[in-house]
C-alpha atoms as a PDB file:
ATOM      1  CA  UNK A   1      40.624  18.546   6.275  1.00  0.00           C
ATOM      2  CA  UNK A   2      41.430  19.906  10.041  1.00  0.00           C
ATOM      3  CA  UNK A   3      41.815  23.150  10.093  1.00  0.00           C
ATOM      4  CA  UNK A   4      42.267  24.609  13.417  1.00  0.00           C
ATOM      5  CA  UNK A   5      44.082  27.631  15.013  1.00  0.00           C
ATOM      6  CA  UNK A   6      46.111  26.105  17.645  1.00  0.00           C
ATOM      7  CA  UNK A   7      49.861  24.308  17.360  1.00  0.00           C
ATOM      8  CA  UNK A   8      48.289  20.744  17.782  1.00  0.00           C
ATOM      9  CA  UNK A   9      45.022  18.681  17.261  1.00  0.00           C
ATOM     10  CA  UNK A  10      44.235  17.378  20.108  1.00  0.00           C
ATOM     11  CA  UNK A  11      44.318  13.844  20.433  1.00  0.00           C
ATOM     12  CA  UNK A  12      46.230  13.803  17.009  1.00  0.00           C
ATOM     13  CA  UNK A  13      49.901  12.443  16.911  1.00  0.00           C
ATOM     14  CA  UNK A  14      51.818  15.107  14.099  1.00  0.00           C
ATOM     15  CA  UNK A  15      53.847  13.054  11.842  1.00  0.00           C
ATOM     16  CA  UNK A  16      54.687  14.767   8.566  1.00  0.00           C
ATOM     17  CA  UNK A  17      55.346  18.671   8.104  1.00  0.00           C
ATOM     18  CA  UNK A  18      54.527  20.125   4.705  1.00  0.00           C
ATOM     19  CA  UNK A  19      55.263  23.948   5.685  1.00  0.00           C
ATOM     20  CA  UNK A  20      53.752  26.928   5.165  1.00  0.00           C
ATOM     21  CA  UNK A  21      50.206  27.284   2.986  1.00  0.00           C
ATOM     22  CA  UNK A  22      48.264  30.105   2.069  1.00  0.00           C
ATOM     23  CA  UNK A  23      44.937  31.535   0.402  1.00  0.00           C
ATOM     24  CA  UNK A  24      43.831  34.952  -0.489  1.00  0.00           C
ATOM     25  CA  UNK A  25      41.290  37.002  -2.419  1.00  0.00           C
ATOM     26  CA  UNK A  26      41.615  40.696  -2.997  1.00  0.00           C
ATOM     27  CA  UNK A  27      37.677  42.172  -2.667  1.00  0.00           C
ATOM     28  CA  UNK A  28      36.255  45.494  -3.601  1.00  0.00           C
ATOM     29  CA  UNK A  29      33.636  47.321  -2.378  1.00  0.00           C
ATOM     30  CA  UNK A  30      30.811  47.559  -4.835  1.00  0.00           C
ATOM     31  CA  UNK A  31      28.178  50.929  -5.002  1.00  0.00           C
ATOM     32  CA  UNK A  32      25.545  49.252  -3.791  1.00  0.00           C
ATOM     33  CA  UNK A  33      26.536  47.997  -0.695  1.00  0.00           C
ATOM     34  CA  UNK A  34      28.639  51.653  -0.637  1.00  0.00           C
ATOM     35  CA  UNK A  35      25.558  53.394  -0.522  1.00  0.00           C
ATOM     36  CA  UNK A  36      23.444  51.019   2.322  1.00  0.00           C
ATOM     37  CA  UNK A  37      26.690  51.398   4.098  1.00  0.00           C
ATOM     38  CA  UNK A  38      26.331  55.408   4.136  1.00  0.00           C
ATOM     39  CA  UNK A  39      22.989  55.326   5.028  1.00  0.00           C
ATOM     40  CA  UNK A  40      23.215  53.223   7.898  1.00  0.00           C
ATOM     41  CA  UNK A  41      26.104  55.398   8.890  1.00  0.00           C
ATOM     42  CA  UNK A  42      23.224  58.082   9.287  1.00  0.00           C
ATOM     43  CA  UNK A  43      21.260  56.037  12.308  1.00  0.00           C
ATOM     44  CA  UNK A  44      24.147  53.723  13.689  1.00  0.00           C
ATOM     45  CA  UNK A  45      24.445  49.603  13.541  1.00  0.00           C
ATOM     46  CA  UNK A  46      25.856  47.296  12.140  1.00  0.00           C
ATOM     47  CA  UNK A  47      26.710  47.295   8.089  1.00  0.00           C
ATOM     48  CA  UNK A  48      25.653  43.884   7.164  1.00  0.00           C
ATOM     49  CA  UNK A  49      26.756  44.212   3.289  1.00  0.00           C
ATOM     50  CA  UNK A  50      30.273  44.253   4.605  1.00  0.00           C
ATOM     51  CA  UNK A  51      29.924  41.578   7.000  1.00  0.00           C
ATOM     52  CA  UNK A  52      28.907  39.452   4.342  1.00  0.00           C
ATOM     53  CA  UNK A  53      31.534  41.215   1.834  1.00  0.00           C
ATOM     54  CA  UNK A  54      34.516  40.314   4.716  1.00  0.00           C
ATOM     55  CA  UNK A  55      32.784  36.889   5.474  1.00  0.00           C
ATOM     56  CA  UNK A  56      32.835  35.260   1.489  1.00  0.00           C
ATOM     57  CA  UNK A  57      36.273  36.820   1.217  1.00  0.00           C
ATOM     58  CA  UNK A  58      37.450  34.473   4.498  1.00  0.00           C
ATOM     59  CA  UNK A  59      36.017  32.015   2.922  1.00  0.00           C
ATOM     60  CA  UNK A  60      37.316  32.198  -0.349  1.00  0.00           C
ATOM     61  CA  UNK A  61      40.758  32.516   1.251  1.00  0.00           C
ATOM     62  CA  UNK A  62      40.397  29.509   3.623  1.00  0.00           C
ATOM     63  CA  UNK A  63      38.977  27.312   0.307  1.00  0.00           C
ATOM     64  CA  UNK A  64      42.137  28.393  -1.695  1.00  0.00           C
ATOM     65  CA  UNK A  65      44.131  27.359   1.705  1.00  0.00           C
ATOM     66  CA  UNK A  66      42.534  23.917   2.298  1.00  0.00           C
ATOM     67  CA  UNK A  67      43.194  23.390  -1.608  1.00  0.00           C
ATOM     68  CA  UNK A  68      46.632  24.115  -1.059  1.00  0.00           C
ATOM     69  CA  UNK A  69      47.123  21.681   1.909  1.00  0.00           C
ATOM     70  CA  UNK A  70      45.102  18.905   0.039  1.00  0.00           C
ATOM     71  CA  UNK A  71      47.824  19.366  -3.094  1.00  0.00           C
ATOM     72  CA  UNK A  72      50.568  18.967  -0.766  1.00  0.00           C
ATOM     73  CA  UNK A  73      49.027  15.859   0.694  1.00  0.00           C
ATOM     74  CA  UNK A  74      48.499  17.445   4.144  1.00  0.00           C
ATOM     75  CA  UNK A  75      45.374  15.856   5.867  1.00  0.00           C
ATOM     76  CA  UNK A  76      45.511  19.042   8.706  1.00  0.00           C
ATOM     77  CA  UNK A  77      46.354  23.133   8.809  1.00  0.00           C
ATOM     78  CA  UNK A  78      47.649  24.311  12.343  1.00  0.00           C
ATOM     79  CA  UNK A  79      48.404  27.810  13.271  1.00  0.00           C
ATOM     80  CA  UNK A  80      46.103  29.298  11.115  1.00  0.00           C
ATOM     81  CA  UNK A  81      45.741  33.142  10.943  1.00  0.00           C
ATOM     82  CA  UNK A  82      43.958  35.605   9.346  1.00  0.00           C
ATOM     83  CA  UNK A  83      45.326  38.736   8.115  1.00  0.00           C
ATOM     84  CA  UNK A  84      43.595  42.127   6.234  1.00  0.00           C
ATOM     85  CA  UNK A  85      45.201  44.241   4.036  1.00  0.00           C
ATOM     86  CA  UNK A  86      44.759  47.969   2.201  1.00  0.00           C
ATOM     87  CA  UNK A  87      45.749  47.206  -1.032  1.00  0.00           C
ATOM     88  CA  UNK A  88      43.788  50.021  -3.084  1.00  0.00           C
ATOM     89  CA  UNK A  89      41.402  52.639  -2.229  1.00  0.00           C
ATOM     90  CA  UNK A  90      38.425  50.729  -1.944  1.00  0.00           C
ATOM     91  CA  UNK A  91      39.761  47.435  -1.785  1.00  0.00           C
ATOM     92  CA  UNK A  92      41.361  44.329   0.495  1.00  0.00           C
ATOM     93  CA  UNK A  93      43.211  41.414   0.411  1.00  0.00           C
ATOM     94  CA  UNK A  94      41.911  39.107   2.578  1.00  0.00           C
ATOM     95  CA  UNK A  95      45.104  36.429   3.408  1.00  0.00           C
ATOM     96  CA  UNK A  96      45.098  32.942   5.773  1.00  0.00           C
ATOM     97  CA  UNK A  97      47.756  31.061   6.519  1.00  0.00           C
ATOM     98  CA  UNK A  98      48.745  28.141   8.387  1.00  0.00           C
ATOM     99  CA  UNK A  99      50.809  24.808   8.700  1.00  0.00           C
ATOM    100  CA  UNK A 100      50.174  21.951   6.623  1.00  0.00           C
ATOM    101  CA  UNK A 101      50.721  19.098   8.411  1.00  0.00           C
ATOM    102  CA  UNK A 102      49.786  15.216   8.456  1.00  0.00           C
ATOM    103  CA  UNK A 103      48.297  13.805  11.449  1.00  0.00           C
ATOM    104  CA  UNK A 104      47.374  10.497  12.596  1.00  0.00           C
ATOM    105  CA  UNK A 105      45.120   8.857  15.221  1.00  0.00           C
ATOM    106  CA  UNK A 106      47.463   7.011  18.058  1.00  0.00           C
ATOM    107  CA  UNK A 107      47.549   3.510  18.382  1.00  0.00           C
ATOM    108  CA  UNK A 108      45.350   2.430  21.446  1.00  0.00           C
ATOM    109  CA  UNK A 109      46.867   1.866  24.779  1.00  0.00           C
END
């Protein structure tokens, strides 16, 4: 599966338009990772259990996406995008969405 955040694939002729797809997980912070986070709020830097927290959740949402596409029959996702939510105190959606499209290599010329 393509999956890229621009309108076209380069080098990629466009010839079948599925619409719009979408994935999303809704995460929660966890006590643990609450706690390292305060701490480290103490002495500056970076808070690495979130990274990772925010980082599985775009994942999760961009595997539920490509799962999407593939059901559709789309070979490609253009125009994907990213989006982060509030959806409770504590926790966030996580959304991507896109194009499903099919693409196809060009004849030679």
């Amino acid at each position: 599966m393509i999956v890229t955040n621009t309108e076209t694939v380069p080098g990629m002729h466009m010839v079948k338009h599925f619409g719009l797809v979408q994935g999303s997980t809704i995460r929660a912070k966890n006590i643990g990772r609450d706690f390292m986070a305060g701490m480290k709020n103490l002495v500056g830097g970076e808070l690495k259990g979130y990274t990772e927290l925010l980082q599985e959740s775009r994942d999760e949402a961009l595997r539920r996406l490509i799962e999407q596409a593939q059901e559709l029959g789309a070979n490609a996702v253009v125009n994907l995008r990213f989006s982060t939510s509030s959806v409770a105190a504590g926790a966030a959606e996580i959304l991507c969405y896109g194009t499903a499209v099919q693409v196809i290599q060009p004849p030679p010329t």
